[in-house]
Protein backbone atom coordinates (compact mmCIF):
# COMPACT_ATOMS: atom_id res chain seq x y z
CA UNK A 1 97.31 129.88 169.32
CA UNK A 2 98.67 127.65 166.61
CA UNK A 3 96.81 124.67 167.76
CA UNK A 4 93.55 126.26 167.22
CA UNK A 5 94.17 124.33 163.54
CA UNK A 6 92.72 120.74 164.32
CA UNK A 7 94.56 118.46 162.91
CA UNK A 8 92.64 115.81 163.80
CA UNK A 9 89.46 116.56 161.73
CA UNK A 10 89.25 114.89 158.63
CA UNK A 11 86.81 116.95 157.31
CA UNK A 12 89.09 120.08 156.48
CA UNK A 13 88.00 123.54 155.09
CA UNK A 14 84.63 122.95 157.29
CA UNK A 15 84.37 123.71 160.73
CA UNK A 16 88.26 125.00 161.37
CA UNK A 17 88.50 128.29 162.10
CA UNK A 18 90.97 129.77 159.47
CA UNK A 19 94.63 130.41 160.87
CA UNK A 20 96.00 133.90 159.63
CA UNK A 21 99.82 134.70 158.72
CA UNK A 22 101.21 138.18 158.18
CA UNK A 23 104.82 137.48 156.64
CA UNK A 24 107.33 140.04 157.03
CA UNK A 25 110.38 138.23 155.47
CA UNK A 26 113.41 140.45 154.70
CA UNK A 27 111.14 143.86 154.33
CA UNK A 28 113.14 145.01 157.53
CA UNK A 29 116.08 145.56 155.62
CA UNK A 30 118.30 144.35 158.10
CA UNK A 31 116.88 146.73 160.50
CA UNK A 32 116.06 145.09 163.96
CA UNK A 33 113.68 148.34 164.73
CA UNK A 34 112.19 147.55 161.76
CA UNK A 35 111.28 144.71 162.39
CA UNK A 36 109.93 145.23 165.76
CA UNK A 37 108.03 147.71 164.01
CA UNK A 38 106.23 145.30 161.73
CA UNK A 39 105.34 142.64 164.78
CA UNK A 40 103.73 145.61 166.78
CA UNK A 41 101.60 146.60 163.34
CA UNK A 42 100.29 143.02 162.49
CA UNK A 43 99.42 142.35 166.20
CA UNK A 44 97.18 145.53 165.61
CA UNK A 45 95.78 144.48 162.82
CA UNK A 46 94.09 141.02 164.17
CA UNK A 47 96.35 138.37 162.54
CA UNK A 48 97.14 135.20 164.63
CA UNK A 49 100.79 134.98 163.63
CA UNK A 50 103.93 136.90 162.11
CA UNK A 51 106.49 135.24 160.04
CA UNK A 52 109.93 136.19 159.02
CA UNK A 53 112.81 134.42 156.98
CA UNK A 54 116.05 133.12 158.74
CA UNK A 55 118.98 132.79 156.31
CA UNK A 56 122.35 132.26 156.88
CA UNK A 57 124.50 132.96 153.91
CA UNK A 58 127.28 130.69 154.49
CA UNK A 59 125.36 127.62 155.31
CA UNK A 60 122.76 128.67 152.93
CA UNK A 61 124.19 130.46 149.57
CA UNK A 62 126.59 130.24 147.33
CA UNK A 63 128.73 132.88 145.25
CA UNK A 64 126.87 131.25 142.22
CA UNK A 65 123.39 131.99 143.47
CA UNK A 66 121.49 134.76 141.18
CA UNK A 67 119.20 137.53 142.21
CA UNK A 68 115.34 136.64 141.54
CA UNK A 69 114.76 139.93 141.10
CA UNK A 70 117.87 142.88 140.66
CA UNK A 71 116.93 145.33 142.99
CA UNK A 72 119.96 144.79 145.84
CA UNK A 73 122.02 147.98 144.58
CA UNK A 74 123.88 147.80 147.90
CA UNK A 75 124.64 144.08 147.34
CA UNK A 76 127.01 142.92 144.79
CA UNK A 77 125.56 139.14 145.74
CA UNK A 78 122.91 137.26 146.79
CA UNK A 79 125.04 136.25 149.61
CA UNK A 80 126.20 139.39 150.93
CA UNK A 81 122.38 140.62 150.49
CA UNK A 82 121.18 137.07 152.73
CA UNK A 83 123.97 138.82 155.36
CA UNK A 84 123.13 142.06 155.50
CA UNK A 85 119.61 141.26 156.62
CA UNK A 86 120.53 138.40 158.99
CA UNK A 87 120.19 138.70 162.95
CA UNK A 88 121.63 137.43 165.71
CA UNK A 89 119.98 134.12 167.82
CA UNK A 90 119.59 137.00 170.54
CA UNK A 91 117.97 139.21 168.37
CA UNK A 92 115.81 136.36 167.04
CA UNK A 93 114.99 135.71 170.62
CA UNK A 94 113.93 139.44 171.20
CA UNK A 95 111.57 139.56 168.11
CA UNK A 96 109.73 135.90 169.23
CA UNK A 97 109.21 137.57 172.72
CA UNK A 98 107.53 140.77 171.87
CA UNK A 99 105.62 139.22 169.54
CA UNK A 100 104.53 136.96 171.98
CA UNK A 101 103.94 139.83 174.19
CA UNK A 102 101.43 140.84 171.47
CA UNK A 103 99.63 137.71 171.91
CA UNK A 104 100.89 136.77 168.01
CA UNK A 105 102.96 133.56 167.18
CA UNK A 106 106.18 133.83 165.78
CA UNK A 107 107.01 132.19 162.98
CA UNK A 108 110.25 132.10 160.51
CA UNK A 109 111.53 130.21 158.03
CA UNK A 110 114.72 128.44 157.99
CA UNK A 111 116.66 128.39 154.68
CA UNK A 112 119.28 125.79 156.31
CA UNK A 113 119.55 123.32 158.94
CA UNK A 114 122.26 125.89 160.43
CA UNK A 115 118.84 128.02 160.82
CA UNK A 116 116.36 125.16 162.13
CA UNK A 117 118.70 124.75 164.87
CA UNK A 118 119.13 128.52 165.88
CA UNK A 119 115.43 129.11 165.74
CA UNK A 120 114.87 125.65 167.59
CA UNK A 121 116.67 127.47 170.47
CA UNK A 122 114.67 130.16 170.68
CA UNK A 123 111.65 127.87 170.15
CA UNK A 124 109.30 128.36 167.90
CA UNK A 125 105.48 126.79 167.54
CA UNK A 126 105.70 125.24 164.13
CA UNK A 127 108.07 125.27 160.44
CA UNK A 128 107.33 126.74 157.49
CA UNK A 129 108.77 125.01 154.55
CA UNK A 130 109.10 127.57 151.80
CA UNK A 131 108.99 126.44 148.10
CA UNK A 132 112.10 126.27 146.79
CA UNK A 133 112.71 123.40 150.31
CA UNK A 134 109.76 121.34 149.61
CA UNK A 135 112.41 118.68 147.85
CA UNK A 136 115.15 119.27 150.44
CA UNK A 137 113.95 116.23 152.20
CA UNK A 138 117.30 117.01 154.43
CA UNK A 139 115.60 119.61 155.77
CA UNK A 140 112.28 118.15 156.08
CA UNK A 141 113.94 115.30 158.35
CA UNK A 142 115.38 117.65 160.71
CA UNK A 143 112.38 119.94 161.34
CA UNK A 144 110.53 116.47 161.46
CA UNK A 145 112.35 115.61 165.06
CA UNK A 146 110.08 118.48 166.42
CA UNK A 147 106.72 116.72 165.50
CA UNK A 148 105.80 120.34 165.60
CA UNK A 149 103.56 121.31 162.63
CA UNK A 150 105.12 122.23 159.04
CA UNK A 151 103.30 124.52 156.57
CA UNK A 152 104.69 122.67 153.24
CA UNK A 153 104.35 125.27 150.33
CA UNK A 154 103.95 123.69 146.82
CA UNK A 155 105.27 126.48 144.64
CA UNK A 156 107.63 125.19 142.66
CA UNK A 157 106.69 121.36 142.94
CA UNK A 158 104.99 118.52 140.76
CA UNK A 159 102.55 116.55 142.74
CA UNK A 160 104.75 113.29 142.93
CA UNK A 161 107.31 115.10 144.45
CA UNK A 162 104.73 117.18 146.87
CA UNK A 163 103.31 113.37 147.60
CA UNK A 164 106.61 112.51 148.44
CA UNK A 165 107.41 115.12 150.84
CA UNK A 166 104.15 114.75 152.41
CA UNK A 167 104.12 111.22 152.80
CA UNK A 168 108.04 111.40 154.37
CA UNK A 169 106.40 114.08 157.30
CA UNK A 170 103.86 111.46 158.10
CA UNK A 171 105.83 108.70 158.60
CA UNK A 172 107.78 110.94 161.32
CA UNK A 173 103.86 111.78 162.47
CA UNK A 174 103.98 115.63 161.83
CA UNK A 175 101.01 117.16 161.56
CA UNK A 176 100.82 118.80 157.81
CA UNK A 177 99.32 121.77 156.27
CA UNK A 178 99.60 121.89 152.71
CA UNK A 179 100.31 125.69 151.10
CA UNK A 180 98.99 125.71 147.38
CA UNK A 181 101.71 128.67 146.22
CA UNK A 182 102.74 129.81 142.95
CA UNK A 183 105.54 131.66 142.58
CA UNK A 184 104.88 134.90 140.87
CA UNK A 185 105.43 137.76 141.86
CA UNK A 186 103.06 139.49 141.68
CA UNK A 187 100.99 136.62 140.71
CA UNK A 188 97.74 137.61 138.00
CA UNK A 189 94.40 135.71 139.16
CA UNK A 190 94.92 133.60 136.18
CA UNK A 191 97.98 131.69 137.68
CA UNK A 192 96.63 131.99 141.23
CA UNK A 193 95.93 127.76 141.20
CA UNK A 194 92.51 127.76 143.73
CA UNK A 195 91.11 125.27 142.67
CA UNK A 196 93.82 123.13 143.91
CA UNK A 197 92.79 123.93 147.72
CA UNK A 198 89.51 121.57 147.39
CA UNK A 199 91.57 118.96 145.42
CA UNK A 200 94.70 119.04 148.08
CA UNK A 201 91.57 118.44 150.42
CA UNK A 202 90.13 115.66 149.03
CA UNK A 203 93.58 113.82 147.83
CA UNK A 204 95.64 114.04 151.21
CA UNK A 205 93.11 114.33 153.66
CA UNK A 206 94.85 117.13 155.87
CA UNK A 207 94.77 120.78 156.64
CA UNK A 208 95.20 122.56 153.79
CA UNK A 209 96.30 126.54 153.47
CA UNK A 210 96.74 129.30 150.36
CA UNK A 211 100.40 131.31 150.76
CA UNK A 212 99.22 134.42 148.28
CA UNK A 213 101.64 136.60 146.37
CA UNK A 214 98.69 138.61 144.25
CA UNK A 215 99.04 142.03 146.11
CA UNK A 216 95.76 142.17 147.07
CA UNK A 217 93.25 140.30 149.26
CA UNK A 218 90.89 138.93 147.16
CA UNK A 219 92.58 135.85 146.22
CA UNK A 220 92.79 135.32 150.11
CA UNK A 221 89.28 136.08 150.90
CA UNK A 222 88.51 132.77 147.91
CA UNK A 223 90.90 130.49 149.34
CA UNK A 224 89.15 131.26 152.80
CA UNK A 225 85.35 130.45 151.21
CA UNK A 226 87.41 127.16 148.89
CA UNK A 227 87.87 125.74 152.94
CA UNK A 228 91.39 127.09 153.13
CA UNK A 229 92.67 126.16 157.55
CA UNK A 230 95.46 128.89 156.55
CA UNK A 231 96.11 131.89 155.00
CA UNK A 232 99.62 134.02 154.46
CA UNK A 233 100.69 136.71 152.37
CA UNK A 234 103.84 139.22 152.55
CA UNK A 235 103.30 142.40 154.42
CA UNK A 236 104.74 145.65 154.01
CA UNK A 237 104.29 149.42 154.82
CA UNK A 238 104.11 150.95 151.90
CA UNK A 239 104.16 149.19 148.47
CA UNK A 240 107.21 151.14 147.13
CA UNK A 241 109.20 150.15 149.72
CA UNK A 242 112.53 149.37 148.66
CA UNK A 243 112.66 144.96 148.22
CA UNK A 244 111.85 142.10 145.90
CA UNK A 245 108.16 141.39 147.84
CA UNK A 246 106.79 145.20 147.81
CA UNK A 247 104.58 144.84 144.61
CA UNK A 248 103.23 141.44 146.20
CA UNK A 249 102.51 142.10 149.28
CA UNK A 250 99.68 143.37 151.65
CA UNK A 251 100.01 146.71 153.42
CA UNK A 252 98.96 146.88 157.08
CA UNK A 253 95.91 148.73 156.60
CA UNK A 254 94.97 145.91 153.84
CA UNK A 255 95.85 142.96 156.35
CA UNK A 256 92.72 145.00 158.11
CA UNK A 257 90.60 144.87 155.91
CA UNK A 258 91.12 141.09 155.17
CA UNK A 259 91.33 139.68 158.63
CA UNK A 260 87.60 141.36 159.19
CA UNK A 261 86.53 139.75 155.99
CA UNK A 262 88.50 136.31 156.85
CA UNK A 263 86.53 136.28 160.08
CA UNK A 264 83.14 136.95 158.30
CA UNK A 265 83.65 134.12 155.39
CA UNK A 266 84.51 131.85 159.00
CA UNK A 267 80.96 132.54 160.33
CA UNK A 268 79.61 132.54 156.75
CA UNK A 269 80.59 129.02 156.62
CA UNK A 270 79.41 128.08 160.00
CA UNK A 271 76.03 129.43 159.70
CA UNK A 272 72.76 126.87 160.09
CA UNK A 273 71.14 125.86 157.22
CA UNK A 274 68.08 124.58 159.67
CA UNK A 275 65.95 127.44 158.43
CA UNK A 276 65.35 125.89 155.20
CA UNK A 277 63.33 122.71 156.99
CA UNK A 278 61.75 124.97 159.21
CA UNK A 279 61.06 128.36 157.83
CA UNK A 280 58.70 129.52 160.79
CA UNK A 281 61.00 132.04 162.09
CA UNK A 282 60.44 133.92 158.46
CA UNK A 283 56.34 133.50 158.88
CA UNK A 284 56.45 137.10 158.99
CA UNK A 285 58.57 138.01 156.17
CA UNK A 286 56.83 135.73 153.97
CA UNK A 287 53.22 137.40 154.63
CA UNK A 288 54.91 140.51 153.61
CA UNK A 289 56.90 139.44 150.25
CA UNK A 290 54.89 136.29 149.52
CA UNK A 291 52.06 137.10 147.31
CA UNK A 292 47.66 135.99 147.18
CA UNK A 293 45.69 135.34 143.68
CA UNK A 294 43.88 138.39 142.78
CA UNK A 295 42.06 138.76 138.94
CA UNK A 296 43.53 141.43 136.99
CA UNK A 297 39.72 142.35 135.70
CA UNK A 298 36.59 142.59 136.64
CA UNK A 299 35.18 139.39 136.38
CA UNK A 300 31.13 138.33 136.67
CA UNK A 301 29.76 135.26 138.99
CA UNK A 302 29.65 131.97 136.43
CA UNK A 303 32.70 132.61 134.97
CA UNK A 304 35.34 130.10 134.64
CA UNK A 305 38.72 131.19 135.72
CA UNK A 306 41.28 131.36 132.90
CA UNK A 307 45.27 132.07 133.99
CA UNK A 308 45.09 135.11 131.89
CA UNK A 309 42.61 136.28 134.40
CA UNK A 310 45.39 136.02 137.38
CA UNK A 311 47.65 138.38 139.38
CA UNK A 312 49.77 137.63 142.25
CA UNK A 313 49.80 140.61 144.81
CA UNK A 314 51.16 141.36 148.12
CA UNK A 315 50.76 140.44 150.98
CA UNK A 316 50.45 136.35 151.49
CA UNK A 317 47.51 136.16 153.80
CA UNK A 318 44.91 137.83 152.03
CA UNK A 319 43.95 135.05 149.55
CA UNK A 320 44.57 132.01 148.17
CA UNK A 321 48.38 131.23 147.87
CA UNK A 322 49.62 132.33 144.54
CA UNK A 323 51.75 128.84 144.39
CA UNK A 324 48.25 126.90 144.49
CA UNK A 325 46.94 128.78 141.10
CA UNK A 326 46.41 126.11 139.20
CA UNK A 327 43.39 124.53 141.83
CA UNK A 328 41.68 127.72 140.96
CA UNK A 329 42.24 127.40 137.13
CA UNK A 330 38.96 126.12 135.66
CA UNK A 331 36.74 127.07 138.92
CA UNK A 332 33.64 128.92 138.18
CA UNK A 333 32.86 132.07 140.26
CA UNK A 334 30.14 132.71 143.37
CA UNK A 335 29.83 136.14 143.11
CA UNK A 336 31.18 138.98 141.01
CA UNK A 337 34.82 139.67 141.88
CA UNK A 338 35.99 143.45 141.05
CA UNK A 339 39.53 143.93 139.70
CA UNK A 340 42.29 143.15 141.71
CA UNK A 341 40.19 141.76 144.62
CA UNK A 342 41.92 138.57 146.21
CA UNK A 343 40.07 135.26 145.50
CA UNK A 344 39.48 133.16 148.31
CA UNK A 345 37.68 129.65 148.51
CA UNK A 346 34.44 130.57 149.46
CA UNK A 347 34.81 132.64 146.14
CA UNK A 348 34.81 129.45 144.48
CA UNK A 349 32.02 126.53 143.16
């Protein structure tokens, strides 16, 4: 399903049919049933893809590493809180299988090289490179062996070092998606950065995507109109579920709501514009709303036609054209014309 994002066209945020990511991250808890939970609710809800986290504390963390947000009672550390919600490579392998059951792909991302090489056993269809990794060109090169395609978020870097990172992937030739992301959570509309989508376009010349952290699926629904290829945005069940991402993410029954309208904005886009060199298809419509001269008074046969003797009225086809008024300004009358009769030519000297 991933490839259904063409890398190969240059001319991005056109024709691409808009790629759809329901992130899950940690809001399992730790809780494998949980999780399977979550995978069977976004394949219901029409995404194309669900995405966890993979951390491994020791590889990962430190004893020094601070909470973004303090809401790990349970967890004296952001360590022991990166544990507590890790799973097994077999239980990795049993979430990537029923959610490819589901017909969704399974995504995660790897915190560590430790966890590119655990979820490169399980195999997985392409890497997302969360923000705070963009610069950890380490773990850009490994994920670069794959030449499998890397979703590079741009949250928390300046464009030289986003350049950087994108121009490294190239050089390996993997196929790029570029995330605009900022890092708020819950991030206001004011912060949201959109209107770097069209200029990501334009710079790099490859796919570019929106990861959203707003709470709500407007911002989405924009990107998707801006010519976003991707879209992805946390997901939980409820938004006071216990976890740093609640207040930012989507709820199932919102994911819903925004895949229909992701899917409309897609055909939107597409539609023909032929119509407006050949309107003949409307010919009907127009004799209906399109409007005839008419006078707006009764008028007697010698007079000159002034525009303050002029009405437009419905339909078209009963008169002269009302866009063609000014050929009848200054045309003397053939007969007497009551008010609100439609002038035709013959009407006319």
């Amino acid at each position: 399903m991933i490839k259904s994002i063409d890398f190969s066209n240059q001319s991005v945020g056109k024709n691409s049919k808009c790629f759809i990511i329901a992130e899950v991250g940690l809001a399992h808890e730790g809780s494998l049933g949980t999780a399977f939970s979550f995978i069977e609710a976004v394949a219901k809800s029409g995404a194309d893809a669900v995405k966890f986290q993979t951390h491994i504390a020791a590889e990962e963390s430190s004893s020094n590493e601070k909470f973004r947000v303090n809401v790990f009672p349970q967890d004296l550390t952001r360590y022991d809180y990166w544990q507590r919600t890790s799973f097994t490579e077999v239980q990795w392998g049993k979430l990537k299988s029923f959610a490819e059951s589901l017909g969704l792909v399974f995504l995660s991302t790897p915190f560590s090289i430790a966890a590119v090489k655990l979820l490169r056993k399980i195999g997985i269809e392409g890497w997302k490179i969360g923000s705070g990794e963009t610069n950890n060109l380490m773990l850009l090169e490994e994920v670069a062996k794959d030449r499998k395609p890397v979703f590079l978020s741009t949250g928390m870097s300046f464009t030289k070092e986003v350049t950087s990172s994108v121009n490294l992937l190239k050089s390996k030739k993997v196929p790029v998606i570029l995330m605009q992301c900022t890092n708020i959570y819950p991030c206001p509309p004011e912060k949201m950065g959109l209107g770097m989508i069209p200029k990501f376009i334009e710079e790099y010349k490859i796919p570019v995507g929106f990861s959203d952290h707003s709470g709500d699926i407007f911002a989405c629904l924009a990107a998707t109109a801006l010519g976003a290829n991707l879209i992805e945005f946390h997901t939980v069940f409820d938004k006071k579920m216990f976890g740093p991402d609640s207040k930012s993410s989507l709820t199932i029954k919102e994911i819903h709501k925004l895949v229909k309208g992701v899917k409309q904005i897609d055909k939107d886009l597409k539609s023909s514009i032929d119509y407006k060199l050949d309107s003949s298809s409307f010919s009907a419509l127009k004799n209906i709303f399109e409007k005839s001269l008419s006078v707006n008074k009764n008028l007697k046969k010698g007079h000159k036609i002034l525009f303050s003797d002029l009405e437009s009225k419905k339909p078209s086809n009963k008169g002269i054209p009302a866009s063609l008024f000014q050929k009848v300004i200054g045309k003397k009358l053939k007969r007497d014309i009551k008010k609100w009769e439609f002038i035709n030519y013959k009407d006319l000297d």
